[in-house]
Protein backbone atom coordinates (compact mmCIF):
# COMPACT_ATOMS: atom_id res chain seq x y z
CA UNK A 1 -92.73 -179.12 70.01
CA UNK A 2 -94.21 -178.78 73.03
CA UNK A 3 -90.97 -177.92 75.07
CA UNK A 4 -91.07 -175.09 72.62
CA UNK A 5 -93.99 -173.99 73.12
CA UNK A 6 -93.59 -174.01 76.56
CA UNK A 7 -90.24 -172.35 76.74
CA UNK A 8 -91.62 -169.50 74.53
CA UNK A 9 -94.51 -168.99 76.66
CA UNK A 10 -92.06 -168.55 79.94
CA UNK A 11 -89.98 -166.36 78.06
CA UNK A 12 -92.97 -164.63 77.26
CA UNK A 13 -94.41 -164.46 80.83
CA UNK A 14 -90.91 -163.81 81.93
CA UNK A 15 -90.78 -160.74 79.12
CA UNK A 16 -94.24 -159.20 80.62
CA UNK A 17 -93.43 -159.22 84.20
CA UNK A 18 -89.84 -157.28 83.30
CA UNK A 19 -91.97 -154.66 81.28
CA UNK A 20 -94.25 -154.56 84.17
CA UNK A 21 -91.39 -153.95 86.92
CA UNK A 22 -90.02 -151.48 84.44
CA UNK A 23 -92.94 -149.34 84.25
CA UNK A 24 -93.17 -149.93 88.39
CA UNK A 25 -90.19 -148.35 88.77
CA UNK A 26 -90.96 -145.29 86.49
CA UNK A 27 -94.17 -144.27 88.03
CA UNK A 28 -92.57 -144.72 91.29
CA UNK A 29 -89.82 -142.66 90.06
CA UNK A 30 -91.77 -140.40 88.66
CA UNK A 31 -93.93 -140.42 91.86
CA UNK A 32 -90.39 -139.18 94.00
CA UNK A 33 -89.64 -136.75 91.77
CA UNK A 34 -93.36 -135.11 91.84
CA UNK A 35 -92.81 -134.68 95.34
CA UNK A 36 -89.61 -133.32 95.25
CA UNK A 37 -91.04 -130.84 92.84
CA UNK A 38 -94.03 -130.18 94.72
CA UNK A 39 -91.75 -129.53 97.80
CA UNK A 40 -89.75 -127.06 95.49
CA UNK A 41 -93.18 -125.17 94.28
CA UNK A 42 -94.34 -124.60 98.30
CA UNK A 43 -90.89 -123.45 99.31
CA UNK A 44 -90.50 -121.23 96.40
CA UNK A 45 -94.37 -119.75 96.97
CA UNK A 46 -93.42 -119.25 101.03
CA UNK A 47 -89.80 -116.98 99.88
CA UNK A 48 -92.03 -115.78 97.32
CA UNK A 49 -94.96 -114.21 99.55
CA UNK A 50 -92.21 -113.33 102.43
CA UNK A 51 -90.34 -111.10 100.18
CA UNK A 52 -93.35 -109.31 99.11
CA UNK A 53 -94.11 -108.69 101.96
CA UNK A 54 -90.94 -106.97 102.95
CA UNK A 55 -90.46 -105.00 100.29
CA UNK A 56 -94.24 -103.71 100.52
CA UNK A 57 -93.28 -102.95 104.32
CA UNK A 58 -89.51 -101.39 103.17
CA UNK A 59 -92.13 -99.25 100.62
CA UNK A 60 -94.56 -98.16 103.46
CA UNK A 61 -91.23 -97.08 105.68
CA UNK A 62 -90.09 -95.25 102.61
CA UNK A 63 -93.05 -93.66 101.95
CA UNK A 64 -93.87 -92.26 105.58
CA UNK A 65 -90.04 -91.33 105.36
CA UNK A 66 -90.72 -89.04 102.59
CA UNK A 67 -93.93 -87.41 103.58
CA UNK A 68 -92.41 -86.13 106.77
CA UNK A 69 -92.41 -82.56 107.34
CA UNK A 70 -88.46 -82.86 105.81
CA UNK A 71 -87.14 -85.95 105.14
CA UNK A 72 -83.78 -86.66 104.31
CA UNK A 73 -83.65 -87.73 100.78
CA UNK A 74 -80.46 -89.19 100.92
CA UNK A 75 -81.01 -91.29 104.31
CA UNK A 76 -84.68 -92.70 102.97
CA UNK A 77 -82.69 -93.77 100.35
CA UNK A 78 -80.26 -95.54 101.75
CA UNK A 79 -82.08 -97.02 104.14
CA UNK A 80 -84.46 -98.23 101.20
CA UNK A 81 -81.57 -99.60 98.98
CA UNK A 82 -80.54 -101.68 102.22
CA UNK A 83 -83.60 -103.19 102.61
């Protein structure tokens, strides 16, 4: 009886330090991948704000273009397309 009771309660104790690792693993897991995604979100926001910012600059080149004394609609237009 009392092997028994001792074997359960290592199989127990054995049991809860598994779970425990388990969960371990997953927050550090989960931990990596937050970071990754974090890293993702900042690169994504720096594109992000440097292609505004061209295309409000490839706007302000268009628009200077066109307000000339007589700009060449087909030229400001390429030249906008390509940027």
């Amino acid at each position: 009886m009392k092997k028994s009771f001792l074997l359960s309660l290592l199989v127990l104790f054995v049991a809860s330090s598994m779970l425990t690792s388990c969960r371990w693993k997953t927050t550090k897991n989960a931990l990596k991948h937050g970071e990754v995604l974090k890293s993702s979100i900042e690169s994504f926001e720096k594109n992000r704000s440097k292609l505004a910012d061209r295309i409000v600059e490839s706007l302000e080149e268009a628009e200077s273009a066109l307000t000339s004394e007589s700009p060449d609609l087909p030229n400001v237009s390429k030249d906008f397309e390509k940027e």
